[in-house]
C-alpha atoms as a PDB file:
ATOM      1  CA  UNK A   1      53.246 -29.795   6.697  1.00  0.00           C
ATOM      2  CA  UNK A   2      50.052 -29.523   5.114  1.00  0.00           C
ATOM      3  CA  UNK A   3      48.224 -28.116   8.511  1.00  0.00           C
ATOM      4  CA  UNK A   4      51.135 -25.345   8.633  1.00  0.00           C
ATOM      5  CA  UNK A   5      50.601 -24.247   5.716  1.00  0.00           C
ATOM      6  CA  UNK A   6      47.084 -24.597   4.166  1.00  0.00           C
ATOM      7  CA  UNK A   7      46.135 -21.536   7.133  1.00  0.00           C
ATOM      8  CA  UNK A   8      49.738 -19.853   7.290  1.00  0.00           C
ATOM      9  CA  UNK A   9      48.145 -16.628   5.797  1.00  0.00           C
ATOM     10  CA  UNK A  10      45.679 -16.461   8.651  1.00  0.00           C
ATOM     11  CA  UNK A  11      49.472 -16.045  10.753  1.00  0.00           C
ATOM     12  CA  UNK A  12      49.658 -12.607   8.943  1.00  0.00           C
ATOM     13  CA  UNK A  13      46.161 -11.382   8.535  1.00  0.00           C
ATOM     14  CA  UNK A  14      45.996 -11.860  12.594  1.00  0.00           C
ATOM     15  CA  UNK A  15      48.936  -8.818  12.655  1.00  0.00           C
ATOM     16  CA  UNK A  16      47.300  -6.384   9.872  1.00  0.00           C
ATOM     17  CA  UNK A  17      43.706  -6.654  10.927  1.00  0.00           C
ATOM     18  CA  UNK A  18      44.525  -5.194  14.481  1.00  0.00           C
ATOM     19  CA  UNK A  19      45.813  -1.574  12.616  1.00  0.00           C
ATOM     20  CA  UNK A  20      43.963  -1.889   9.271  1.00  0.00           C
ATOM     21  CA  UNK A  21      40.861   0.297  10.251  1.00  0.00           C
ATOM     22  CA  UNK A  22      43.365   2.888  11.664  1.00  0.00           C
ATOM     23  CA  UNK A  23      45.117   2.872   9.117  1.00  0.00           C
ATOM     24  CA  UNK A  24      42.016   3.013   6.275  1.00  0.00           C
ATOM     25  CA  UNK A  25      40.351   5.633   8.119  1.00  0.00           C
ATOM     26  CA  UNK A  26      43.445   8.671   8.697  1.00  0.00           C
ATOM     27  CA  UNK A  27      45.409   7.605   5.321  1.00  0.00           C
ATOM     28  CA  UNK A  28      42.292   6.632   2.820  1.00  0.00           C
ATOM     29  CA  UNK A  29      41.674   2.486   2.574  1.00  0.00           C
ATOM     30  CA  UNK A  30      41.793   3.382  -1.494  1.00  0.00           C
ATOM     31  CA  UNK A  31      45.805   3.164  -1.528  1.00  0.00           C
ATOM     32  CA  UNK A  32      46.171   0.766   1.724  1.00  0.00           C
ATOM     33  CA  UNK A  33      43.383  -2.062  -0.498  1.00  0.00           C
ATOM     34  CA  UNK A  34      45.719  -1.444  -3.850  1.00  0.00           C
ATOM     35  CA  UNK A  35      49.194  -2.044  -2.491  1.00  0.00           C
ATOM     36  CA  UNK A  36      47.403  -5.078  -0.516  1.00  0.00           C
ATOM     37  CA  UNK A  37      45.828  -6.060  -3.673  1.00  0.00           C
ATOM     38  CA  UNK A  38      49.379  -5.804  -5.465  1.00  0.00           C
ATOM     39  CA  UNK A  39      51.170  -8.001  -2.791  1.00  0.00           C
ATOM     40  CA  UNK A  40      48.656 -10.620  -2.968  1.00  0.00           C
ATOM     41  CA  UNK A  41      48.562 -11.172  -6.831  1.00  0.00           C
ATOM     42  CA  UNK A  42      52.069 -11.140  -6.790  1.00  0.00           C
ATOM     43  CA  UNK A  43      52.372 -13.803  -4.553  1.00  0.00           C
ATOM     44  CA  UNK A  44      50.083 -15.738  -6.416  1.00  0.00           C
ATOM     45  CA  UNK A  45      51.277 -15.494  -9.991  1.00  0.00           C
ATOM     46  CA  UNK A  46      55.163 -16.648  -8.011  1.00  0.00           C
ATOM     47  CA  UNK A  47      53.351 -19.497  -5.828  1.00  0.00           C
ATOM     48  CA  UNK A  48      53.804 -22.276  -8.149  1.00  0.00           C
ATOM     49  CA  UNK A  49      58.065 -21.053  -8.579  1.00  0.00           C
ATOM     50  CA  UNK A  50      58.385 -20.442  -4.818  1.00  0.00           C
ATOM     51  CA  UNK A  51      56.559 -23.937  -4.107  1.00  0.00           C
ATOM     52  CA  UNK A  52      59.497 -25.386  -5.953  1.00  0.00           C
ATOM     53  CA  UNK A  53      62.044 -23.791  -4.472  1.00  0.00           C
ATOM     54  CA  UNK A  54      61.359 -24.565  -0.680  1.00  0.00           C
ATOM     55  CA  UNK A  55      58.642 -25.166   1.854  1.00  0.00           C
ATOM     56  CA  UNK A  56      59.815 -22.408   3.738  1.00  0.00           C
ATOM     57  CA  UNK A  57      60.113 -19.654   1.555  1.00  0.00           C
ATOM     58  CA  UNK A  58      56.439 -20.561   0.423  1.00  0.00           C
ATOM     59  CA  UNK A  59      55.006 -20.999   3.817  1.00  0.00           C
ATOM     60  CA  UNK A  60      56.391 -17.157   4.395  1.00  0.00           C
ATOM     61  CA  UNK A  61      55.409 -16.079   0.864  1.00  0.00           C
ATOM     62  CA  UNK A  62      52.026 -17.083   2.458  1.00  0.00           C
ATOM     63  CA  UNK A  63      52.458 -15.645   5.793  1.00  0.00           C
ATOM     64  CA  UNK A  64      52.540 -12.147   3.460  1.00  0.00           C
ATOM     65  CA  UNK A  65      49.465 -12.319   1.661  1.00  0.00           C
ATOM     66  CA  UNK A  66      48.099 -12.767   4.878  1.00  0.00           C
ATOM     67  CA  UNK A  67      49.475  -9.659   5.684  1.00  0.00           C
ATOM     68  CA  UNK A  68      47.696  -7.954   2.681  1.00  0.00           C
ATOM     69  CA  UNK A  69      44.695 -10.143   3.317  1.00  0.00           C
ATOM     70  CA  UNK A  70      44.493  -8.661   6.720  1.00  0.00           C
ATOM     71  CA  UNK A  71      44.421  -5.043   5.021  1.00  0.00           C
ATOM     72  CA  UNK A  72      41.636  -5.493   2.573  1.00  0.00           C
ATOM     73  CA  UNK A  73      38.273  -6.287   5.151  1.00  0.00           C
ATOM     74  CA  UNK A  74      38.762  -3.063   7.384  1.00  0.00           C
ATOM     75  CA  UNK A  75      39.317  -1.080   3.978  1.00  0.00           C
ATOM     76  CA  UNK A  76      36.273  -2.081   2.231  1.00  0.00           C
ATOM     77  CA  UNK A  77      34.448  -1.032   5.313  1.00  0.00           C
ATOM     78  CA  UNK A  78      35.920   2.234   5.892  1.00  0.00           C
ATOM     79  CA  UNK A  79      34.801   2.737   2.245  1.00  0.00           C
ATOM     80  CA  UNK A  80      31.061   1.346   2.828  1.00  0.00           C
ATOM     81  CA  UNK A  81      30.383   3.588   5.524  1.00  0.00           C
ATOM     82  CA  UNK A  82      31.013   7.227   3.405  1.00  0.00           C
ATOM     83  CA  UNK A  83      29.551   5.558   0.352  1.00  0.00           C
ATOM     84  CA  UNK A  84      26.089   3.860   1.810  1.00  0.00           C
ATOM     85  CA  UNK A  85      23.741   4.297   4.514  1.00  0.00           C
ATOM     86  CA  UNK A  86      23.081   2.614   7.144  1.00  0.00           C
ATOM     87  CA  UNK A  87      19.855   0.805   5.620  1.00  0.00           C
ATOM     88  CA  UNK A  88      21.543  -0.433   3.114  1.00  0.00           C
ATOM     89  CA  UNK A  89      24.807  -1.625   4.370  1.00  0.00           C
ATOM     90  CA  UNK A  90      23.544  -5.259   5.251  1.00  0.00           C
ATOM     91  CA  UNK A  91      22.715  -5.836   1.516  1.00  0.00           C
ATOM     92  CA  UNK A  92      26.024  -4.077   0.405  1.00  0.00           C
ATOM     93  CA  UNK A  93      28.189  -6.347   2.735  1.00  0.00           C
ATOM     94  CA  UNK A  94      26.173  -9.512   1.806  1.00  0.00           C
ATOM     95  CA  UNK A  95      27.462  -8.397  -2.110  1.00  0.00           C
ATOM     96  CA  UNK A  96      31.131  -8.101  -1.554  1.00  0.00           C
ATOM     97  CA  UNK A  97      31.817 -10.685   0.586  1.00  0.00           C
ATOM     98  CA  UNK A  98      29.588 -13.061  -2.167  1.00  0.00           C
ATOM     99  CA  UNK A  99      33.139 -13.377  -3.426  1.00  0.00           C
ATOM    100  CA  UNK A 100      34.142 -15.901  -1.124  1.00  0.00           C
ATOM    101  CA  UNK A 101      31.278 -17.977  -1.980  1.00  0.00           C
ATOM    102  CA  UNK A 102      31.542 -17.466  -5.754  1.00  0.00           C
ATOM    103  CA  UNK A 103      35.424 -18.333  -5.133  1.00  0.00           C
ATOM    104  CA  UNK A 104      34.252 -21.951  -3.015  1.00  0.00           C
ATOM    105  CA  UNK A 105      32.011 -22.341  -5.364  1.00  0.00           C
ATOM    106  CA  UNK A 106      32.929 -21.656  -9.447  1.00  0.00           C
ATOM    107  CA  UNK A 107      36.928 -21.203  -8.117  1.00  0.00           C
ATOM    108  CA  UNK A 108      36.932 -25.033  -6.817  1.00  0.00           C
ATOM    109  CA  UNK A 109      35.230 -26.384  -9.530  1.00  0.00           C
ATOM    110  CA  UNK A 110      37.812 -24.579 -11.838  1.00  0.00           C
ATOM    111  CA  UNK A 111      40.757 -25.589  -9.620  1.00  0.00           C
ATOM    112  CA  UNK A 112      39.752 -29.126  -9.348  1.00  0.00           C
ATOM    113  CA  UNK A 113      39.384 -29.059 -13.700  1.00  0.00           C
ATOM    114  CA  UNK A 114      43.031 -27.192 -14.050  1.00  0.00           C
ATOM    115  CA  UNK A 115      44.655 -29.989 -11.983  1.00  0.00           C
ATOM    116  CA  UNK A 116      44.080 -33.193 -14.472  1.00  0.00           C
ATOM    117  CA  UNK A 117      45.179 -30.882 -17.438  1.00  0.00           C
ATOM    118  CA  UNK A 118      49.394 -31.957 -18.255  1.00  0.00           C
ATOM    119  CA  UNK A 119      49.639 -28.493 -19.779  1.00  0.00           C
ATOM    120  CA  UNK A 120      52.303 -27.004 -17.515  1.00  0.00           C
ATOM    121  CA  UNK A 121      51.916 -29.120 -15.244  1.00  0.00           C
ATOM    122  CA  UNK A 122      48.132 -28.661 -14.291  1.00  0.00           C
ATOM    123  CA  UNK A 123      48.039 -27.073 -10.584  1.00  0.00           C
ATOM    124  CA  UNK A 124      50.169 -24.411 -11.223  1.00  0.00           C
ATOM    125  CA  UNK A 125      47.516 -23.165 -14.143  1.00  0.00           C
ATOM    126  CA  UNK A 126      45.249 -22.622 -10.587  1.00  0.00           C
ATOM    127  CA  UNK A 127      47.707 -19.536  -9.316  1.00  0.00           C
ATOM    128  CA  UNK A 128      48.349 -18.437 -12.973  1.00  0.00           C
ATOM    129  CA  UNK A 129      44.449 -18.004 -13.787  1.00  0.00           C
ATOM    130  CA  UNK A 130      44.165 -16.499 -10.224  1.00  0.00           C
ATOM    131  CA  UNK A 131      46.563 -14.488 -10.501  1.00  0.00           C
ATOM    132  CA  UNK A 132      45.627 -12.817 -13.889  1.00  0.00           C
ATOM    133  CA  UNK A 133      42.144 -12.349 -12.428  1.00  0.00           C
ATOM    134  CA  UNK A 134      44.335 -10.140  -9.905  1.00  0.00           C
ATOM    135  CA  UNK A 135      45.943  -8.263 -11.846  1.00  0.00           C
ATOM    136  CA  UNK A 136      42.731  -7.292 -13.788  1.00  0.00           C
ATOM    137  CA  UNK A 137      41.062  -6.727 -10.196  1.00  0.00           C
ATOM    138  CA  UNK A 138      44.107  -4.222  -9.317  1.00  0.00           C
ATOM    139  CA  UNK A 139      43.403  -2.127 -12.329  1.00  0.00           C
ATOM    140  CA  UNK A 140      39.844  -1.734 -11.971  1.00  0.00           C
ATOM    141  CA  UNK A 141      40.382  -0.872  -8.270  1.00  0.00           C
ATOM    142  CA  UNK A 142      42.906   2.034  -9.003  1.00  0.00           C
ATOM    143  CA  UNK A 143      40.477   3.731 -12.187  1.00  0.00           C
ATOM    144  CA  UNK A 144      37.191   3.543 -10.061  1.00  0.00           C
ATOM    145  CA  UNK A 145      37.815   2.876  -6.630  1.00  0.00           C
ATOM    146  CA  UNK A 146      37.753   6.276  -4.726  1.00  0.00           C
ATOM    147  CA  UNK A 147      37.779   6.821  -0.762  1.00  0.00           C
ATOM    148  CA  UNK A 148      34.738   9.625  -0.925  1.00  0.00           C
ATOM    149  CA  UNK A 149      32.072  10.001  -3.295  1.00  0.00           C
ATOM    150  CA  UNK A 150      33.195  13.621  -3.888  1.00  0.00           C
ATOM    151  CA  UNK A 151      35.961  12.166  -5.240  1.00  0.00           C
ATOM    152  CA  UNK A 152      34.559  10.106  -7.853  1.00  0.00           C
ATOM    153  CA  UNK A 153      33.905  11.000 -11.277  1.00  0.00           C
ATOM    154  CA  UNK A 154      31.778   8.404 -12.487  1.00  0.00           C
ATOM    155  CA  UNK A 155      28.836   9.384  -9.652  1.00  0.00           C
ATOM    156  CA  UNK A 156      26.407  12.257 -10.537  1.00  0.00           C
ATOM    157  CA  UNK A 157      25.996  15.391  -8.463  1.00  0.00           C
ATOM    158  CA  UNK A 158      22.489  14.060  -7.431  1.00  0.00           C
ATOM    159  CA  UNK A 159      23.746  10.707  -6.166  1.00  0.00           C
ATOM    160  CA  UNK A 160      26.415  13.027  -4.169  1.00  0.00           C
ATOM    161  CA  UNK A 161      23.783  15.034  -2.231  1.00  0.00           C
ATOM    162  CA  UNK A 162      21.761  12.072  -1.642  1.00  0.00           C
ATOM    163  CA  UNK A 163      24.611  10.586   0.274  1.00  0.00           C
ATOM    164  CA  UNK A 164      25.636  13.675   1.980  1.00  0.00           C
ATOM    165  CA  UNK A 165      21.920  13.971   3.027  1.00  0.00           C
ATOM    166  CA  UNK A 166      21.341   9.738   4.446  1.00  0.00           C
ATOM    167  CA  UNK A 167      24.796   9.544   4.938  1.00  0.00           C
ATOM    168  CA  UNK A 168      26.549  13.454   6.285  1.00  0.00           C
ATOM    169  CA  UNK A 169      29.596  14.300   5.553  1.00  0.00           C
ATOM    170  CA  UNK A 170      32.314  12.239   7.047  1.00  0.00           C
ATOM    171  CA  UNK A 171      35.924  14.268   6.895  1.00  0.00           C
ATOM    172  CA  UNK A 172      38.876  11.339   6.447  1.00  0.00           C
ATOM    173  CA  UNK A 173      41.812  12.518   9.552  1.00  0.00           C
ATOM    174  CA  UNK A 174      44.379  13.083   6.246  1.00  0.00           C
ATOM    175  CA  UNK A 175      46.998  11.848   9.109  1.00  0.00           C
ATOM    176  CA  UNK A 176      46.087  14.283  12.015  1.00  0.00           C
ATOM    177  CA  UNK A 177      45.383  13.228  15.218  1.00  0.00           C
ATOM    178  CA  UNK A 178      41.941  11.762  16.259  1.00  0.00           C
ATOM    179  CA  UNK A 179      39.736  11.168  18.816  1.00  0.00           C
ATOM    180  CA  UNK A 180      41.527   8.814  21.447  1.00  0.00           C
ATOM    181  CA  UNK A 181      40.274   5.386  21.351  1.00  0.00           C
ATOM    182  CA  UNK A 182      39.177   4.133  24.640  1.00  0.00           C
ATOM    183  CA  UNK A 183      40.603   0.348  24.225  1.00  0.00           C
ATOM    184  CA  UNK A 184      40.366  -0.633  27.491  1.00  0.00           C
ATOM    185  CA  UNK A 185      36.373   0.229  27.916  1.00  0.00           C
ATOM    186  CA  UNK A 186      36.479  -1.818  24.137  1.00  0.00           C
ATOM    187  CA  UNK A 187      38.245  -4.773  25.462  1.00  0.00           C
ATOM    188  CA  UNK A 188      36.657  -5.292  28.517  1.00  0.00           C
ATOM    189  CA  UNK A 189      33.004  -5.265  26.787  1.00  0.00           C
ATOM    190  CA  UNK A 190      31.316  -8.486  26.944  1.00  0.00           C
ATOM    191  CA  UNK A 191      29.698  -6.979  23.507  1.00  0.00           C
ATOM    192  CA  UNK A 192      33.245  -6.363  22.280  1.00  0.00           C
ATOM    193  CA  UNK A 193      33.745 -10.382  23.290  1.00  0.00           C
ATOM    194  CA  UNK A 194      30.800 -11.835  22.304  1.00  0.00           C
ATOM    195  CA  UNK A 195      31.650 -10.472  18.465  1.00  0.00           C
ATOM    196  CA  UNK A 196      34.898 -11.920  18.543  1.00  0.00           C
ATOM    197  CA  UNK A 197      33.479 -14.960  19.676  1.00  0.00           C
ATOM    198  CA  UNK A 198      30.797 -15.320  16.990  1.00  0.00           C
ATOM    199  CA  UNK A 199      33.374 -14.473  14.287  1.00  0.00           C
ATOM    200  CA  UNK A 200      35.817 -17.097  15.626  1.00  0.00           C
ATOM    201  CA  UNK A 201      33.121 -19.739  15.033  1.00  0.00           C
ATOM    202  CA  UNK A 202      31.773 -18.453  12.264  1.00  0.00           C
ATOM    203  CA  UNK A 203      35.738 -18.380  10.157  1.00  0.00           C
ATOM    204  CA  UNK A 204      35.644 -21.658  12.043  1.00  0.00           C
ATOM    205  CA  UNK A 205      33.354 -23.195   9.754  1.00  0.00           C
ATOM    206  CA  UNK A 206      34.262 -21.566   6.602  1.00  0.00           C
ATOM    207  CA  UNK A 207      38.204 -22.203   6.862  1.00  0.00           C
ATOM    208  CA  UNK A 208      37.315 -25.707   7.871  1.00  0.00           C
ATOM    209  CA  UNK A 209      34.812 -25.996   4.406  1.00  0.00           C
ATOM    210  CA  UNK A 210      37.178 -24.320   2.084  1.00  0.00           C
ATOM    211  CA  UNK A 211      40.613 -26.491   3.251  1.00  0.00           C
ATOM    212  CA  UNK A 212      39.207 -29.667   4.591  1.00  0.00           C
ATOM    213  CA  UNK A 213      35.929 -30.242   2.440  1.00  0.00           C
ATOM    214  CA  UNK A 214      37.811 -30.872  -0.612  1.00  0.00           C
ATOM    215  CA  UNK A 215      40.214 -33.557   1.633  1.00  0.00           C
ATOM    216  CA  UNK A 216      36.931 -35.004   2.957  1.00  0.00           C
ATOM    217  CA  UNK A 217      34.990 -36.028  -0.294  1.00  0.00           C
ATOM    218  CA  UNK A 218      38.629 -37.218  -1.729  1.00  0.00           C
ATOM    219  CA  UNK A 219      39.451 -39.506   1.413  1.00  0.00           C
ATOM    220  CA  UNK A 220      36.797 -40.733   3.178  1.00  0.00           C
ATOM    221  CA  UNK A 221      33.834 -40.352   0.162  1.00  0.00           C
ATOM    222  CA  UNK A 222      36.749 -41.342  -2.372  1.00  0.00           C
ATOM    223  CA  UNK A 223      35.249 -38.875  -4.848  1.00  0.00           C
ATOM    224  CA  UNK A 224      37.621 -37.975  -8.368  1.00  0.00           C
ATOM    225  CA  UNK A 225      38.782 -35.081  -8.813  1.00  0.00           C
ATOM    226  CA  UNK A 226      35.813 -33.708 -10.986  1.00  0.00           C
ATOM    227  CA  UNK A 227      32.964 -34.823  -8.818  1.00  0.00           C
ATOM    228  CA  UNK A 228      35.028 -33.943  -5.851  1.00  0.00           C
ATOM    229  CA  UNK A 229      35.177 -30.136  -7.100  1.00  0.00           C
ATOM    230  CA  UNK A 230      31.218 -30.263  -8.188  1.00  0.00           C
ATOM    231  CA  UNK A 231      30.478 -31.551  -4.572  1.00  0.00           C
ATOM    232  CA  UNK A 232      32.625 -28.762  -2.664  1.00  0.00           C
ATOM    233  CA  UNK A 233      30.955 -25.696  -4.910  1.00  0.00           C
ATOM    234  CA  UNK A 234      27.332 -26.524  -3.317  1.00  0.00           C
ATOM    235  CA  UNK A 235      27.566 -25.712  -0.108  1.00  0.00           C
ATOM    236  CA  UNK A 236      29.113 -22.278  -1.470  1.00  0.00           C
ATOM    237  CA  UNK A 237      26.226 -22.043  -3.625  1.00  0.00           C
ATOM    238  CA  UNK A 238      24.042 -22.255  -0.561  1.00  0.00           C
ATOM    239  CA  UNK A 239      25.754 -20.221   1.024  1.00  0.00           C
ATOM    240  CA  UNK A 240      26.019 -17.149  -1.670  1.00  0.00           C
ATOM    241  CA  UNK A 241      22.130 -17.200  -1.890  1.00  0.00           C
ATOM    242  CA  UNK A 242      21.020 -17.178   1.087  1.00  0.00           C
ATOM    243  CA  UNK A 243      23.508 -14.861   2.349  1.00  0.00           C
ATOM    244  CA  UNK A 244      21.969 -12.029  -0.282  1.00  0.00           C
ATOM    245  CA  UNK A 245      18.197 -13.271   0.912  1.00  0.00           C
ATOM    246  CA  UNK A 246      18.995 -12.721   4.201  1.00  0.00           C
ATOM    247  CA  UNK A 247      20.361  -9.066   3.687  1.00  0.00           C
ATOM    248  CA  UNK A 248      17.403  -7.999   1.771  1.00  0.00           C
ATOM    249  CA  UNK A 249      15.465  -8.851   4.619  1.00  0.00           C
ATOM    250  CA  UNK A 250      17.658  -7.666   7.281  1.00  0.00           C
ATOM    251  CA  UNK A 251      17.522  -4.054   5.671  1.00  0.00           C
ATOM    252  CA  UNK A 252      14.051  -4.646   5.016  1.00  0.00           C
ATOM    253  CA  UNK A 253      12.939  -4.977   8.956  1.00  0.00           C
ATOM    254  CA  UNK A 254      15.628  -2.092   9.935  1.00  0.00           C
ATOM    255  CA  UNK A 255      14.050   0.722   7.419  1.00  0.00           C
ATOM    256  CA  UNK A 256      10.769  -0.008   8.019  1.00  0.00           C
ATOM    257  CA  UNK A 257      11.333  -0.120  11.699  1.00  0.00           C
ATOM    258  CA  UNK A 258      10.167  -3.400  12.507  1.00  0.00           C
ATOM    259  CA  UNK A 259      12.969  -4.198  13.820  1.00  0.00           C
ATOM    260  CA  UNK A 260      16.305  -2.590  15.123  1.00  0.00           C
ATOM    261  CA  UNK A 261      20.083  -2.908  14.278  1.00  0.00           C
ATOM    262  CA  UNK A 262      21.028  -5.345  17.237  1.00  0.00           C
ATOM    263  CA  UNK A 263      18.061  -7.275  16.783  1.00  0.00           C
ATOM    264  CA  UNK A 264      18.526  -7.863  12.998  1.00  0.00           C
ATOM    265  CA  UNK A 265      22.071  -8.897  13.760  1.00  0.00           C
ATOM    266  CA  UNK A 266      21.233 -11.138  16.766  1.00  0.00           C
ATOM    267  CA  UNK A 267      18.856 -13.044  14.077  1.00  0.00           C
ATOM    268  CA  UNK A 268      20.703 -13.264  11.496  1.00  0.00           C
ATOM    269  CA  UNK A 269      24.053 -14.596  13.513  1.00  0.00           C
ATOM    270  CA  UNK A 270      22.238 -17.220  14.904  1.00  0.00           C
ATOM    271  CA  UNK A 271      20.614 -18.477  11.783  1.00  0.00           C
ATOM    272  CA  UNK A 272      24.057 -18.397  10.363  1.00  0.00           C
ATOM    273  CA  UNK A 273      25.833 -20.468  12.819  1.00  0.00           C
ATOM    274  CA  UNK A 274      23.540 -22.684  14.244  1.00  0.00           C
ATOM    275  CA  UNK A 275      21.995 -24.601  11.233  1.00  0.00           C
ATOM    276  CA  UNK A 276      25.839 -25.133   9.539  1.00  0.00           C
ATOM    277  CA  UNK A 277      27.379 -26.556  12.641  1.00  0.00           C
ATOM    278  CA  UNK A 278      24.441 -28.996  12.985  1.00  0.00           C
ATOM    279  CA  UNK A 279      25.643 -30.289   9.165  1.00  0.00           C
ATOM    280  CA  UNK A 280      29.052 -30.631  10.622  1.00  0.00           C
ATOM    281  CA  UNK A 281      27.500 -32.636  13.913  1.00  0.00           C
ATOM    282  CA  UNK A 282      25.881 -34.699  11.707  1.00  0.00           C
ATOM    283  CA  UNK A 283      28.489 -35.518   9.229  1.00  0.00           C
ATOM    284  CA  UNK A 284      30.614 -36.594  12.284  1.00  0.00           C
ATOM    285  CA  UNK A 285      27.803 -39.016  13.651  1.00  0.00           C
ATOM    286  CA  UNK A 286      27.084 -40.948  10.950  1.00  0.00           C
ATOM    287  CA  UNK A 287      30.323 -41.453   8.821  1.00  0.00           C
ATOM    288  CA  UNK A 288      29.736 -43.275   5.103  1.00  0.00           C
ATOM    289  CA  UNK A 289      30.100 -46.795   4.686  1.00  0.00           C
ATOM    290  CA  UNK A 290      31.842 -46.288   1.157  1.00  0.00           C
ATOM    291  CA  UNK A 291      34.346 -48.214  -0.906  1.00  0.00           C
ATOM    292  CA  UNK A 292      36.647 -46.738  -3.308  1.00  0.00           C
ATOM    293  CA  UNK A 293      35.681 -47.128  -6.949  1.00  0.00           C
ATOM    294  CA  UNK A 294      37.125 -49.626  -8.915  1.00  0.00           C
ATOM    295  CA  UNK A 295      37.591 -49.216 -12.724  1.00  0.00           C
ATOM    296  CA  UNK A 296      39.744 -50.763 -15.687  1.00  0.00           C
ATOM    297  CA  UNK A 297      39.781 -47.268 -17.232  1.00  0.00           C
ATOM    298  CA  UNK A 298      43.276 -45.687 -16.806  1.00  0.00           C
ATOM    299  CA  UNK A 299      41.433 -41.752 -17.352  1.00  0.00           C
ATOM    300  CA  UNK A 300      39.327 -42.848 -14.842  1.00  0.00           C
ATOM    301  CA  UNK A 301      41.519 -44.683 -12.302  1.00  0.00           C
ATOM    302  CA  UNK A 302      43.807 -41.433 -12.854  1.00  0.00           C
ATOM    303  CA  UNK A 303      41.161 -39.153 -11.836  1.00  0.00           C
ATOM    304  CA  UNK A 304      40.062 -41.482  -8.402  1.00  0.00           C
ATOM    305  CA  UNK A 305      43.760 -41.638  -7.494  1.00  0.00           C
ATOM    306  CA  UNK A 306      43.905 -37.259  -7.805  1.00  0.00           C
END
């Protein structure tokens, strides 16, 4: 039960992804992010009540936010490419996506603290404070959020022309018909394949740190809950700086013309996949000889058991 349903939301993000960019670029991603935004936290903030009430109706509860999870990605792209150019987007990507890492990181050492509290429970304070955060991430996307710069009114007229100029002006299809997309030429790339490919590996990896880590240091480490939550955040940690070193540099080489676009990418993909997976190798090859901990303190002997 567990493997169906710790990655059931990847079962609707796999559906919304497909259309999301469509969708973003002729209707605006501003509204298509806040109603995904909206369906998520809702979720959340009812996870710990629909838990209770059946495996099922949580698994599909789940299922949906993956369908709103699946929305959000291809928005905040749509949105990066009228709002930055194209020197910059490496270090504006490497910034919004630092939210998974500060989530692995600070959100599982958090989580892991929440569960030993008795106050309501203790887990279900994890969807609550999540949830909340949601709801306060909702309203700051509808008052700022804006599909165009020229739409904004917190950006100067200066910043505006600056844009236009690195940028150009880059109409949104307001729902009328566009350019047909040649899908079959996309498909049948080997360039179209070999991203897929390098994204499958690289979600790979992070899915299998952000569900299974946790597991790992609990079962075979036998690390408590607290230690067990300090232990998963590192790697995040890692990850979230050199993920913003790397995208300094990247946009570094491109403007001064050191280097090009597919070259900078081709680096960077390969630093990020190879030196991870030989952890993982590693980790596999020489498992820990380790007993669990033994203790006459029931705090403690409560916390080994979590």
């Amino acid at each position: 039960m567990q493997g169906v349903l710790l990655p059931s939301t990847s079962y609707g993000s796999i559906i919304t992804v497909m259309f999301a960019g469509y969708v973003a670029d002729t209707y605006g991603p501003r509204l298509a992010c806040l109603l995904a935004l909206c369906i998520y936290t809702i979720i959340t903030l009812l996870s710990p009540l629909l838990a209770d009430l059946s495996f099922y109706i949580y698994l599909i509860a789940r299922s949906i936010m993956g369908l709103a999870e699946g929305m959000v990605w291809p928005c905040i792209a749509s949105i990066i490419v009228k709002w930055f150019p194209k020197t910059e987007r490496s270090t504006v990507a490497a910034i919004y996506t630092s939210g998974v890492q500060i989530g692995g990181s600070l959100g599982v050492f958090i989580s892991a603290r929440l569960c030993l509290l008795s106050f309501l429970g203790g887990w279900p304070l994890i969807f609550y404070l999540y949830g909340i955060l949601g709801v306060v991430c909702v309203i700051l996307w509808y008052l700022f959020a804006t599909n165009k710069p020229e739409e904004n009114k917190f950006i100067s007229a200066k910043e505006v022309e600056y844009l236009r100029h690195t940028i150009g002006v880059i109409n949104q299809q307001n729902g009328r018909k566009s350019k047909r997309v040649p899908w079959r030429r996309m498909f049948t790339s080997p360039v179209t394949w070999s991203i897929i490919l390098a994204r499958f590996a690289f979600c790979w990896k992070i899915t299998i740190m952000q569900m299974f880590l946790p597991s790992y240091f609990r079962d075979v480490l036998y690390l408590n809950m607290t230690t067990n939550g300090l232990f998963t955040a590192l790697p995040f940690v890692a990850q979230l700086i050199s993920k913003n070193g790397c995208a300094i540099v990247a946009d570094y080489l491109r403007s001064s013309g050191k280097i090009g676009m597919t070259a900078s990418t081709k680096i960077m993909e390969c630093i990020a996949e190879v030196q991870p997976w030989s952890k993982f190798s590693n980790a596999n090859m020489f498992p820990p000889k380790i007993q669990p901990l033994e203790t006459n303190d029931p705090k403690k002997a409560q916390e080994n058991n979590v």
